[in-house]
N, C-alpha and C. Protein backbone atom coordinates (compact mmCIF):
# COMPACT_ATOMS: atom_id res chain seq x y z
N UNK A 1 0.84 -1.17 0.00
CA UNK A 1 0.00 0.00 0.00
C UNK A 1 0.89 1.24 0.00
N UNK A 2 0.61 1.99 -0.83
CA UNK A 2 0.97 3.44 -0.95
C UNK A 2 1.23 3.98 0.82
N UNK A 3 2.42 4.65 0.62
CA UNK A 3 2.47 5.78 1.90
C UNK A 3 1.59 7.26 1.50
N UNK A 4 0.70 7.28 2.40
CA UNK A 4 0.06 9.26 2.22
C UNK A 4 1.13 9.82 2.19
N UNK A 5 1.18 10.58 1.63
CA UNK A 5 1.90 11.93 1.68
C UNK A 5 1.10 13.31 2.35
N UNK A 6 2.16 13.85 3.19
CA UNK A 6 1.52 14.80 3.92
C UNK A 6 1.73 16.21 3.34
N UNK A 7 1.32 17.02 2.78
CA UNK A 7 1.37 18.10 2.06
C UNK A 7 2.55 19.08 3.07
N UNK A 8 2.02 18.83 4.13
CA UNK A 8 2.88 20.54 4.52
C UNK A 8 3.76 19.65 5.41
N UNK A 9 4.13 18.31 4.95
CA UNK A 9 5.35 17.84 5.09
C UNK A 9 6.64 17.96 4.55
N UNK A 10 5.40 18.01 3.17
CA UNK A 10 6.55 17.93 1.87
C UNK A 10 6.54 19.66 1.58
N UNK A 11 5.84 20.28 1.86
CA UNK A 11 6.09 22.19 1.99
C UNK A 11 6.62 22.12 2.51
N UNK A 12 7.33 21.69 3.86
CA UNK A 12 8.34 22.07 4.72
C UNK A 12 9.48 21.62 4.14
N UNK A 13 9.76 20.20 3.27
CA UNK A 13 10.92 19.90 2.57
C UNK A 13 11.47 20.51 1.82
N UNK A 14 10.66 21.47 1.23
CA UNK A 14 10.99 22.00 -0.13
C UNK A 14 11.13 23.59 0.70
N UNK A 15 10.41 23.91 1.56
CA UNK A 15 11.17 25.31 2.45
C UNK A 15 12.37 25.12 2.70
N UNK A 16 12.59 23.71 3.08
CA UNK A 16 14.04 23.96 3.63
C UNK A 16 14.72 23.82 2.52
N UNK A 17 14.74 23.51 1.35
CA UNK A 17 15.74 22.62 0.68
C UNK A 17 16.22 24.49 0.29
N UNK A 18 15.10 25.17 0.11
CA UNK A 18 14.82 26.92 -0.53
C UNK A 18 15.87 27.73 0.40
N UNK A 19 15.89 27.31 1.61
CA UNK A 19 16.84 28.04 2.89
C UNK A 19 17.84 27.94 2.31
N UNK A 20 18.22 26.56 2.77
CA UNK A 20 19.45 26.07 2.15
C UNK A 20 20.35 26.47 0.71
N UNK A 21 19.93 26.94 0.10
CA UNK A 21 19.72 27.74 -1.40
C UNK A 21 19.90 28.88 -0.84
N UNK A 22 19.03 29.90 -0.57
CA UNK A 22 19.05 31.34 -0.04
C UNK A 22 20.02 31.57 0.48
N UNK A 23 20.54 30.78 1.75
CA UNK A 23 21.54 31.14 2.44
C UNK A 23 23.25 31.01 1.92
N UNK A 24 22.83 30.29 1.19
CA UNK A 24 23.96 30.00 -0.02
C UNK A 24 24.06 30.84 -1.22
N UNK A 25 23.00 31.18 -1.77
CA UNK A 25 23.06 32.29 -3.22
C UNK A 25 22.41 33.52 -3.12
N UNK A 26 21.44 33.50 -2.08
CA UNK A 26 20.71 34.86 -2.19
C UNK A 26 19.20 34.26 -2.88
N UNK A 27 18.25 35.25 -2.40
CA UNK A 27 17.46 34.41 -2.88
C UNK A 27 17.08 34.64 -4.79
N UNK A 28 17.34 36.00 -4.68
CA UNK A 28 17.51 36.07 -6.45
C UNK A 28 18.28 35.07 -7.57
N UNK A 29 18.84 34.42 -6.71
CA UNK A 29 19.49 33.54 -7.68
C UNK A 29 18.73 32.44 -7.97
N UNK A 30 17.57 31.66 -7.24
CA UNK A 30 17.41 30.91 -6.87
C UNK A 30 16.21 30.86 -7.18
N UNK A 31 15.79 29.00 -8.39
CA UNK A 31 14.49 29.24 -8.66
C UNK A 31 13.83 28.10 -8.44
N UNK A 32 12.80 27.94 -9.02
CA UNK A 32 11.91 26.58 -8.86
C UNK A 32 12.57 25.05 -9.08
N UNK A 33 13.29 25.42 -10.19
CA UNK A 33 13.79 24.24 -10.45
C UNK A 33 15.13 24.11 -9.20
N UNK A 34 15.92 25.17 -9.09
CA UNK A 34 17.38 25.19 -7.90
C UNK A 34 16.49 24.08 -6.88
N UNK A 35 15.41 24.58 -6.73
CA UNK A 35 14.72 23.46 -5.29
C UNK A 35 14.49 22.40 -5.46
N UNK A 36 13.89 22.15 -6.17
CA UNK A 36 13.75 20.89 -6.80
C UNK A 36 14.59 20.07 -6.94
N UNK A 37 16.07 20.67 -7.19
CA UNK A 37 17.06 19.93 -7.57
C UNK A 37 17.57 19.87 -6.24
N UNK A 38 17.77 20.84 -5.23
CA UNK A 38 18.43 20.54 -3.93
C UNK A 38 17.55 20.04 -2.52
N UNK A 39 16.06 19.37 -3.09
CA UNK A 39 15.37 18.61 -2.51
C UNK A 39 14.96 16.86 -2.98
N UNK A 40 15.63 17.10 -4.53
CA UNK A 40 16.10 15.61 -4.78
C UNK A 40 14.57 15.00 -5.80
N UNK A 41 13.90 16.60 -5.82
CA UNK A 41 12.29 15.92 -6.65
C UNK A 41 12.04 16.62 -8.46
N UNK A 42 11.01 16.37 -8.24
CA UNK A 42 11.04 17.37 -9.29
C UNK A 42 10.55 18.72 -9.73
N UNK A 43 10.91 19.30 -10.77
CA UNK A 43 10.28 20.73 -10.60
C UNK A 43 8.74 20.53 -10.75
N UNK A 44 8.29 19.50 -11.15
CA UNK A 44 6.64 19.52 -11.34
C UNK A 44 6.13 19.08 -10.06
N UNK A 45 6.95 18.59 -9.37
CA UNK A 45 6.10 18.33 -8.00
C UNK A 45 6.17 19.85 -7.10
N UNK A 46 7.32 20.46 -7.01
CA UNK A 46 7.73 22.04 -6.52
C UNK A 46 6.60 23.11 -7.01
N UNK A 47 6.21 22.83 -7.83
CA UNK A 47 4.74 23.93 -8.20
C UNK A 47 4.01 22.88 -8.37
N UNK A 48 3.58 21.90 -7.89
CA UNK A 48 2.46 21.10 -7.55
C UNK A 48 1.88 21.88 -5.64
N UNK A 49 3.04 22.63 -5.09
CA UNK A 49 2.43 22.47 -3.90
C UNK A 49 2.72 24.02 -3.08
N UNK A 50 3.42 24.58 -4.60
CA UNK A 50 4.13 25.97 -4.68
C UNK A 50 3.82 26.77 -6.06
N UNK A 51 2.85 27.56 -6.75
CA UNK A 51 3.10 28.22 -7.49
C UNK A 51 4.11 28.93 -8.03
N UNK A 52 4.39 29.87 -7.11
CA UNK A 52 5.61 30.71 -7.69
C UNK A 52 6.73 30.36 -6.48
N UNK A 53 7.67 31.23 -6.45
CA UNK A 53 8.56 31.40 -5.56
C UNK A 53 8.40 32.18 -4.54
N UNK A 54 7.48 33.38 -5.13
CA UNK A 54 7.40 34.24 -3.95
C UNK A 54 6.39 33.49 -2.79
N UNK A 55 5.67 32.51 -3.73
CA UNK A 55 4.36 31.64 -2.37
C UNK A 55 5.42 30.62 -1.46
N UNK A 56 6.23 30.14 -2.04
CA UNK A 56 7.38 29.48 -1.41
C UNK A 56 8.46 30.49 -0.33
N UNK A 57 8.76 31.66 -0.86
CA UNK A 57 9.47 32.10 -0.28
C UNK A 57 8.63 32.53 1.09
N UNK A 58 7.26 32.88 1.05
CA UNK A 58 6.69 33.21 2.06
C UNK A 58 6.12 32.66 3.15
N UNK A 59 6.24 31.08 2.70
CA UNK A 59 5.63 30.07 3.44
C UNK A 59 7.35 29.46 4.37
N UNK A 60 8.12 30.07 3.70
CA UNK A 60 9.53 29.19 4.34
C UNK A 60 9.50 30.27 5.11
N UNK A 61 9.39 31.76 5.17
CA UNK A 61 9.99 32.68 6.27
C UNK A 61 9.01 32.35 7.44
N UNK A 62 7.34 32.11 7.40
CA UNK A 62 6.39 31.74 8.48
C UNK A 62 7.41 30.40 9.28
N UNK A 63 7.38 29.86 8.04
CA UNK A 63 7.92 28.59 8.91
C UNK A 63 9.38 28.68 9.68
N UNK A 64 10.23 29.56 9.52
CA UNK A 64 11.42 30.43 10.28
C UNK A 64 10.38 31.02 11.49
N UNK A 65 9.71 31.67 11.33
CA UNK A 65 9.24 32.25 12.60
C UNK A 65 8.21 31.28 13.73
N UNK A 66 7.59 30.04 12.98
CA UNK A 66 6.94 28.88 13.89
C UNK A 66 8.41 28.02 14.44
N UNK A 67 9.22 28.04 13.99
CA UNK A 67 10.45 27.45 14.24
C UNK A 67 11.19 28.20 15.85
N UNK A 68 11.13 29.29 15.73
CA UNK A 68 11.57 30.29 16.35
C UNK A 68 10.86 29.93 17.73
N UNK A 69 9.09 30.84 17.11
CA UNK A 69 8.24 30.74 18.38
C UNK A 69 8.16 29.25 18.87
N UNK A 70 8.44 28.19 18.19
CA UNK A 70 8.05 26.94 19.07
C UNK A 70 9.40 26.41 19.87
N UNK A 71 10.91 27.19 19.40
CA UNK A 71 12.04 26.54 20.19
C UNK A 71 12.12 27.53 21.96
N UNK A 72 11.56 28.74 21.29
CA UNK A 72 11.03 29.59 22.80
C UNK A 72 10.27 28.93 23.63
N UNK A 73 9.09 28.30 23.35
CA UNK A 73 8.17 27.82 24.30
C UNK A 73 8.61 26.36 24.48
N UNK A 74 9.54 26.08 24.16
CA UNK A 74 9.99 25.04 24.31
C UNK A 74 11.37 24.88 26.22
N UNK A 75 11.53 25.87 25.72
CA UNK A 75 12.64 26.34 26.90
C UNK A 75 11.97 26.16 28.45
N UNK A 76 12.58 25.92 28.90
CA UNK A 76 12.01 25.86 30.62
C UNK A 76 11.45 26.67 30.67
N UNK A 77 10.45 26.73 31.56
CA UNK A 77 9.12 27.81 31.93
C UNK A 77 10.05 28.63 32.80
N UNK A 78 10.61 29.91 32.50
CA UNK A 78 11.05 30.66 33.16
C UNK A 78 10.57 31.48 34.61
N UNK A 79 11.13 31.96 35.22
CA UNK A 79 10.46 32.53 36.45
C UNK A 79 10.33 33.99 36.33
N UNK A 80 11.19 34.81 35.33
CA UNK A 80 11.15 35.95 35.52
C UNK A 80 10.17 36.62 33.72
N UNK A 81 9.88 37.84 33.59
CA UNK A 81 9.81 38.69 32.57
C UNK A 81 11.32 38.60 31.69
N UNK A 82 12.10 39.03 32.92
CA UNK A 82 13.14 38.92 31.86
C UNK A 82 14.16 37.67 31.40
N UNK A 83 13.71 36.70 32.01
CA UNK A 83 14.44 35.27 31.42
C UNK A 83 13.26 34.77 29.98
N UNK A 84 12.53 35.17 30.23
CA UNK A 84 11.37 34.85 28.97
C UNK A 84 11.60 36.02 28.22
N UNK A 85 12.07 36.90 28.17
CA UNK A 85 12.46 37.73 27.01
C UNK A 85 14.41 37.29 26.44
N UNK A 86 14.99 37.35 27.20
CA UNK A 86 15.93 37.19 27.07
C UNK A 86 16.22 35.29 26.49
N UNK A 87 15.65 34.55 26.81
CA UNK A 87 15.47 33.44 25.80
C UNK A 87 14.42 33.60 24.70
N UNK A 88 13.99 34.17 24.36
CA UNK A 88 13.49 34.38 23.07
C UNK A 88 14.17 35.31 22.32
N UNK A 89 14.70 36.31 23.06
CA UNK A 89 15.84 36.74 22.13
C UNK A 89 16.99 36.10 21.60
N UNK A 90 17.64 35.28 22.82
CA UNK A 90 18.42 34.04 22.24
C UNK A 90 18.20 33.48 21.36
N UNK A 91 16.99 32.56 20.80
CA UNK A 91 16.51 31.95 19.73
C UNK A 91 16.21 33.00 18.55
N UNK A 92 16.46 33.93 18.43
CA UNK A 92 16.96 34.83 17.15
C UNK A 92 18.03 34.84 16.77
N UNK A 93 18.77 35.28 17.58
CA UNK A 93 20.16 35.64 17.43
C UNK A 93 20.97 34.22 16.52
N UNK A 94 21.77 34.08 15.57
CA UNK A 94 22.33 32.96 14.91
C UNK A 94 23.70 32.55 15.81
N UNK A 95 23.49 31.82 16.50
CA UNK A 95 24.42 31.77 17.85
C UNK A 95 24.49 30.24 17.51
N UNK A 96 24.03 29.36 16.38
CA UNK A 96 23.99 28.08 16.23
C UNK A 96 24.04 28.01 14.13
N UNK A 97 24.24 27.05 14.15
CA UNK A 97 24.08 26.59 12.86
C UNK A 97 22.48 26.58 11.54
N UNK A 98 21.46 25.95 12.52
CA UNK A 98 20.28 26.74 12.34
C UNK A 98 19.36 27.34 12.74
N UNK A 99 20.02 28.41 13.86
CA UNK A 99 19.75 29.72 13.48
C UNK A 99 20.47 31.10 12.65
N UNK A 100 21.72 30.14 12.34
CA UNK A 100 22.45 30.97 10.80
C UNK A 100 22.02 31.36 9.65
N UNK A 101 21.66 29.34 9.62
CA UNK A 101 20.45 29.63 8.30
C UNK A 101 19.42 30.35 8.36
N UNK A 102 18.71 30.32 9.74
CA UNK A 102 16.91 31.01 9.59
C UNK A 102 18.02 32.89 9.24
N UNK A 103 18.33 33.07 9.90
CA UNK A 103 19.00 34.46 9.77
C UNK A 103 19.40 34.67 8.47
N UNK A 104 20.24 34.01 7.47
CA UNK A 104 20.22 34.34 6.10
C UNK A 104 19.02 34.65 5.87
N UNK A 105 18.09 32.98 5.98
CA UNK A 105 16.62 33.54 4.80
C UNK A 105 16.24 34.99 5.18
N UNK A 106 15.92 35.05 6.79
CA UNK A 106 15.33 36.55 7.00
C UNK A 106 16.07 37.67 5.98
N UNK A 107 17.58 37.69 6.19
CA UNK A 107 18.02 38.86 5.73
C UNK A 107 17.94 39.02 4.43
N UNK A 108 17.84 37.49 3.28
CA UNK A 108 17.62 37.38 2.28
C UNK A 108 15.79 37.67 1.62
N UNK A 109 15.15 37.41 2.42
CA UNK A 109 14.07 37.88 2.59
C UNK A 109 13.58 39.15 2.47
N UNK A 110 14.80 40.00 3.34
CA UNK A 110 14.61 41.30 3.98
C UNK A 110 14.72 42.08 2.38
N UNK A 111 15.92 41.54 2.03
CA UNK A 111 15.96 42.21 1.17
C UNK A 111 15.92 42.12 -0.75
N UNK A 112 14.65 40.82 -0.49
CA UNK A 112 14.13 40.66 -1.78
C UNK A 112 12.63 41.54 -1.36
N UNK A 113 12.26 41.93 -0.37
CA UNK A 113 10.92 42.24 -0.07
C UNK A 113 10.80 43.95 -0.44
N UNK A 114 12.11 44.12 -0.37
CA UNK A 114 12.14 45.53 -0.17
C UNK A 114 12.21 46.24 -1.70
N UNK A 115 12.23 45.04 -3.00
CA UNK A 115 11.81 45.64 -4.02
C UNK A 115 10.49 44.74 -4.21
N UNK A 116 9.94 43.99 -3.67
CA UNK A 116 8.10 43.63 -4.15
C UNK A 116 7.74 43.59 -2.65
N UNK A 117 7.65 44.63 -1.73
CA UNK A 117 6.76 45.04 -0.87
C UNK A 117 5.92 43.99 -0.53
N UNK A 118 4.77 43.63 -1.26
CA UNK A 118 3.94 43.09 -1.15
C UNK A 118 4.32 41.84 -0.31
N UNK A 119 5.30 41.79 -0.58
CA UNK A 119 6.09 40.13 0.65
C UNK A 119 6.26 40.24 1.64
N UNK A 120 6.16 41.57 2.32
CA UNK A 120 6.62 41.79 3.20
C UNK A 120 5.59 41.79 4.95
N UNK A 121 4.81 41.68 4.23
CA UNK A 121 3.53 41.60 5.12
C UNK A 121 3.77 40.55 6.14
N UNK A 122 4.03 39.58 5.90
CA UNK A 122 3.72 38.16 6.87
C UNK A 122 5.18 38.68 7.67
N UNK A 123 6.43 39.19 7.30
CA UNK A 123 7.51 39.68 8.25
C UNK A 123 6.95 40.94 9.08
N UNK A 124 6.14 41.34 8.57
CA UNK A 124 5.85 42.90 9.30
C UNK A 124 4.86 42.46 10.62
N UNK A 125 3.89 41.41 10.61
CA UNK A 125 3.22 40.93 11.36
C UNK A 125 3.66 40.07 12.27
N UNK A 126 5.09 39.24 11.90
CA UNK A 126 5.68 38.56 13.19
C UNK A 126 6.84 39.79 13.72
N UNK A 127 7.21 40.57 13.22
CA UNK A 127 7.75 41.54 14.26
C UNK A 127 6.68 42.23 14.98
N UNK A 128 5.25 42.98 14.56
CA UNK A 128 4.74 43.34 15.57
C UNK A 128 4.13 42.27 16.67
N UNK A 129 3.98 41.20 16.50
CA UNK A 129 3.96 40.21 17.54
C UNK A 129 4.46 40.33 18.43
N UNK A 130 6.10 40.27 17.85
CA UNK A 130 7.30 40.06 18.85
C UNK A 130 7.02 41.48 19.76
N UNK A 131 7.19 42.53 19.01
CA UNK A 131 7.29 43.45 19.59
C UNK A 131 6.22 43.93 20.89
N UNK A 132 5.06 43.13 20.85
CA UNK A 132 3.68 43.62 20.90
C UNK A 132 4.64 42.66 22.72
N UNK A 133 4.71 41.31 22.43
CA UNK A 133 5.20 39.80 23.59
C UNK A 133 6.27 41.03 24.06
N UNK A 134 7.53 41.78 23.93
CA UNK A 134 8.32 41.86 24.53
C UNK A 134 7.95 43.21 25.21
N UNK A 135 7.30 44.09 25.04
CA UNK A 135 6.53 45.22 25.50
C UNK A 135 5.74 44.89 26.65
N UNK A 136 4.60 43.95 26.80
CA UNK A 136 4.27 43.07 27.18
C UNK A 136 5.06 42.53 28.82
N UNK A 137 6.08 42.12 28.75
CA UNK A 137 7.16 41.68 29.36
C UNK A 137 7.99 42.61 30.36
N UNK A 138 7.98 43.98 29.71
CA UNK A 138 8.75 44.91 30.00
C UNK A 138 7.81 45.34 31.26
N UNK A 139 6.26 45.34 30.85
CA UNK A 139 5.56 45.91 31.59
C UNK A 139 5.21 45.58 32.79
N UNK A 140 5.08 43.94 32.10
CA UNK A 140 4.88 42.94 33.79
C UNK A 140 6.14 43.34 34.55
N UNK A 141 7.37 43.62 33.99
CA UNK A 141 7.85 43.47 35.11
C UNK A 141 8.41 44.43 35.68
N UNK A 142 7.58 45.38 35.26
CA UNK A 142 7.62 46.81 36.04
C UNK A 142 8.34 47.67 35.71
N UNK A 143 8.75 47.72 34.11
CA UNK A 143 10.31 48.73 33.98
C UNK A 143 9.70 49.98 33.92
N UNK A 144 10.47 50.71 35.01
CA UNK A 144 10.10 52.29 34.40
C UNK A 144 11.23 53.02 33.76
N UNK A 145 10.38 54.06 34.10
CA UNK A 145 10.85 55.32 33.09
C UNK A 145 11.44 54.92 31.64
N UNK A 146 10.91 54.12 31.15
CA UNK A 146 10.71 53.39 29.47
C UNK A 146 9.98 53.25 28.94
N UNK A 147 9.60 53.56 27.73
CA UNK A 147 8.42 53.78 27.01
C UNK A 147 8.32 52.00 26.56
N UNK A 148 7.38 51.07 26.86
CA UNK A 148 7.21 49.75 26.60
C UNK A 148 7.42 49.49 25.16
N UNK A 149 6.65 50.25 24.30
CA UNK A 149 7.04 49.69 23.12
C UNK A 149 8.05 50.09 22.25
N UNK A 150 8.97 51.03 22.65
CA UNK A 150 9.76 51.82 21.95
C UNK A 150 10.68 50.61 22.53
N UNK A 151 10.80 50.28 24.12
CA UNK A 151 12.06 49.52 24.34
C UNK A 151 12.04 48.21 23.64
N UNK A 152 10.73 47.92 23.62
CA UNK A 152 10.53 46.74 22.59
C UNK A 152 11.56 46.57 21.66
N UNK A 153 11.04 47.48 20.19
CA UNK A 153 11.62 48.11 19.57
C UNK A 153 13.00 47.86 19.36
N UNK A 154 13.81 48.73 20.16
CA UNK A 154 14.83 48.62 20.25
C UNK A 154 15.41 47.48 20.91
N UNK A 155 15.07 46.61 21.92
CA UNK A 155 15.57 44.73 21.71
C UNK A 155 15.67 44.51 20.42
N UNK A 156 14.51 44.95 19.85
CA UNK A 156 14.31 44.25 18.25
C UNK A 156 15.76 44.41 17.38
N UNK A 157 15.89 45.74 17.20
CA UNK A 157 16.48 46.27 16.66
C UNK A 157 18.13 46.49 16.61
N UNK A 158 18.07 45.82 18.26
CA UNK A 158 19.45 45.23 18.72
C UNK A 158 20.04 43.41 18.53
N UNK A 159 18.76 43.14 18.53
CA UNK A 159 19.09 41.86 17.80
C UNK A 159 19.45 41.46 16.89
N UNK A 160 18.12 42.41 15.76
CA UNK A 160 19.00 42.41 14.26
C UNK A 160 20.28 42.83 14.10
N UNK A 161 20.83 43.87 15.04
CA UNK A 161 21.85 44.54 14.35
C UNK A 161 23.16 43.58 14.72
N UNK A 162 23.00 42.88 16.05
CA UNK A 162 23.56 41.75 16.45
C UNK A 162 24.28 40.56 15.49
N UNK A 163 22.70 40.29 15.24
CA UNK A 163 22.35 39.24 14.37
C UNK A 163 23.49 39.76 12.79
N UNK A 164 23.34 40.51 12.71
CA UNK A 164 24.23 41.32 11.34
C UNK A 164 25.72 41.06 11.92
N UNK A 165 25.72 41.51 12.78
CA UNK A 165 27.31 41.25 13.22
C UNK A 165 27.62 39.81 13.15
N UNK A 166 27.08 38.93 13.99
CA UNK A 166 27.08 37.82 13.81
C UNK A 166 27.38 37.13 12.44
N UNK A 167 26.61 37.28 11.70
CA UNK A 167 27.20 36.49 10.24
C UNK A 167 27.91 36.89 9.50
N UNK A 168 27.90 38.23 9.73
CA UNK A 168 29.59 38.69 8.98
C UNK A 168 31.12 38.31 10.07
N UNK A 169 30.97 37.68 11.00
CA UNK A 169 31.83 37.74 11.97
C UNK A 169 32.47 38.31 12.45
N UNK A 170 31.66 39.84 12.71
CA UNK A 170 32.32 40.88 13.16
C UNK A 170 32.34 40.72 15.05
N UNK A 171 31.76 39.67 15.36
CA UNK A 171 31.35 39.58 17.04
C UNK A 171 31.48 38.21 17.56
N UNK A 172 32.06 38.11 18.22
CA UNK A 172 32.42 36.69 18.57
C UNK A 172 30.37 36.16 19.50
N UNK A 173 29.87 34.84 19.60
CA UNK A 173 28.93 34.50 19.97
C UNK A 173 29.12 35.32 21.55
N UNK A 174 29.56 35.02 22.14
CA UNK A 174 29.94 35.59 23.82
C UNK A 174 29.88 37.18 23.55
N UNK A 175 30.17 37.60 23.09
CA UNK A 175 30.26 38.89 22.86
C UNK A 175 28.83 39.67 22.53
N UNK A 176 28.15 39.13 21.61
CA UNK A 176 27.19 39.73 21.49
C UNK A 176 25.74 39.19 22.26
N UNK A 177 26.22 38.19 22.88
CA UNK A 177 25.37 37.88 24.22
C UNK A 177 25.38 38.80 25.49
N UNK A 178 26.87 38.80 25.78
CA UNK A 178 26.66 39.90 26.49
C UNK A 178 26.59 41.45 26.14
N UNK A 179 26.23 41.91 25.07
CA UNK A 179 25.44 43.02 24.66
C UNK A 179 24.27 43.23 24.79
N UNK A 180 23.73 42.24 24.71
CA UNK A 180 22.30 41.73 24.58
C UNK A 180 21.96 42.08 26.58
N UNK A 181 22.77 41.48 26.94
CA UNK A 181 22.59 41.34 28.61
C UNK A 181 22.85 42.56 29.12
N UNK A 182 23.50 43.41 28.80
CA UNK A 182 23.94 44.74 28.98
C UNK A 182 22.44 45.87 28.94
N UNK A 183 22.33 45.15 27.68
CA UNK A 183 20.69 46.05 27.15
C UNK A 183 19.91 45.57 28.40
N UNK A 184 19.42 44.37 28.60
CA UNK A 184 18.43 43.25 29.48
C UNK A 184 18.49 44.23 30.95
N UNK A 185 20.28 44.64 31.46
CA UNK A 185 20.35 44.93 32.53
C UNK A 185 19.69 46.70 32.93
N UNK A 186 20.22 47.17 31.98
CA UNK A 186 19.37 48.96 31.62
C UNK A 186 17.88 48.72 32.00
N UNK A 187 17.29 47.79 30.88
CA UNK A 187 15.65 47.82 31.00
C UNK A 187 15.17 47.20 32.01
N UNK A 188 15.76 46.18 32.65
CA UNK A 188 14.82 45.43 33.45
C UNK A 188 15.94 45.63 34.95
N UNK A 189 16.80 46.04 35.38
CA UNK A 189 17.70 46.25 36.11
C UNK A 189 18.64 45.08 36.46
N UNK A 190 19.41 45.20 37.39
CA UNK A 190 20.77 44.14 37.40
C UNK A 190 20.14 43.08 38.06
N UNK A 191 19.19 42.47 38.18
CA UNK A 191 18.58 41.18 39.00
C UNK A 191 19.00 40.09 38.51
């Protein structure tokens, strides 16, 4: 008897095989058939379950960010605001092998979106998430004299820029952890 095939099994195969690609060529280089070929199938099965690239490219960055949010909630149930922010910031940061890769696609992402806009939507909605959870966080745990979502914000914004350092190897992993902790200690104090 035939094995089922699970559709957004085989979407997830072919997301990754697309990472793997991206993070290697960029994603402009990189087409229906490149996946196909570096997932081992064929190009008629790759738009059997993917139209274009951009429906592929958009379904692999969600799946970077369910990847993300599910290795966070995965982490020990923390005790504080700021150990639950500060491990979810961890799981951004490319401080591992794949979170190198999820960090290419994003940046490769970032900046195929920024000439067809229209892609950019499903990234614009998991940063205000994030931003919405770490604001959120700031508040429970009482930070003052900080505007909640601006400090948000700027975690955000320190991560990415982190995260940038990071893959160009301008920052050793330790190093930009404790940047990160430096920030953690300002907003939420030295506890």
């Amino acid at each position: 008897m035939a094995r089922r095939v699970d559709p957004h099994e085989r979407r997830e195969l072919l997301a990754d095989a697309l990472m793997r690609l991206a993070a290697e060529r960029g994603l402009e280089a990189v087409s229906l058939r490149h996946v196909a070929a570096e997932a081992g199938v064929s190009t008629g099965m790759v738009q059997h379950y993917f139209r274009t690239k951009d429906e592929m490219m958009t379904f692999a960055l969600g799946m970077v960010m369910d990847r993300i949010r599910r290795r966070s909630q995965a982490l020990s149930v923390p005790a504080t605001p700021r150990e639950l922010v500060r491990g979810l910031l961890l799981q951004v940061l490319p401080l591992d092998e794949t979170r190198r890769l999820e960090n290419h696609v994003v940046l490769a992402f970032l900046a195929y979106a920024a000439v067809k806009p229209a892609l950019a939507s499903g990234l614009r909605e998991s940063a205000a998430e994030m931003r919405t959870f770490l604001a959120d966080q700031l508040r429970a745990a009482g930070a003052d004299g900080v505007g909640h979502e601006q400090a948000a914000a700027g975690l955000l914004a320190l991560v990415d820029g982190l995260g940038l350092q990071l893959l160009s190897r301008q920052y050793a992993d330790e190093d930009a952890v404790a940047a990160l902790d430096a920030q953690l200690a300002l907003l939420f104090g030295r506890r």
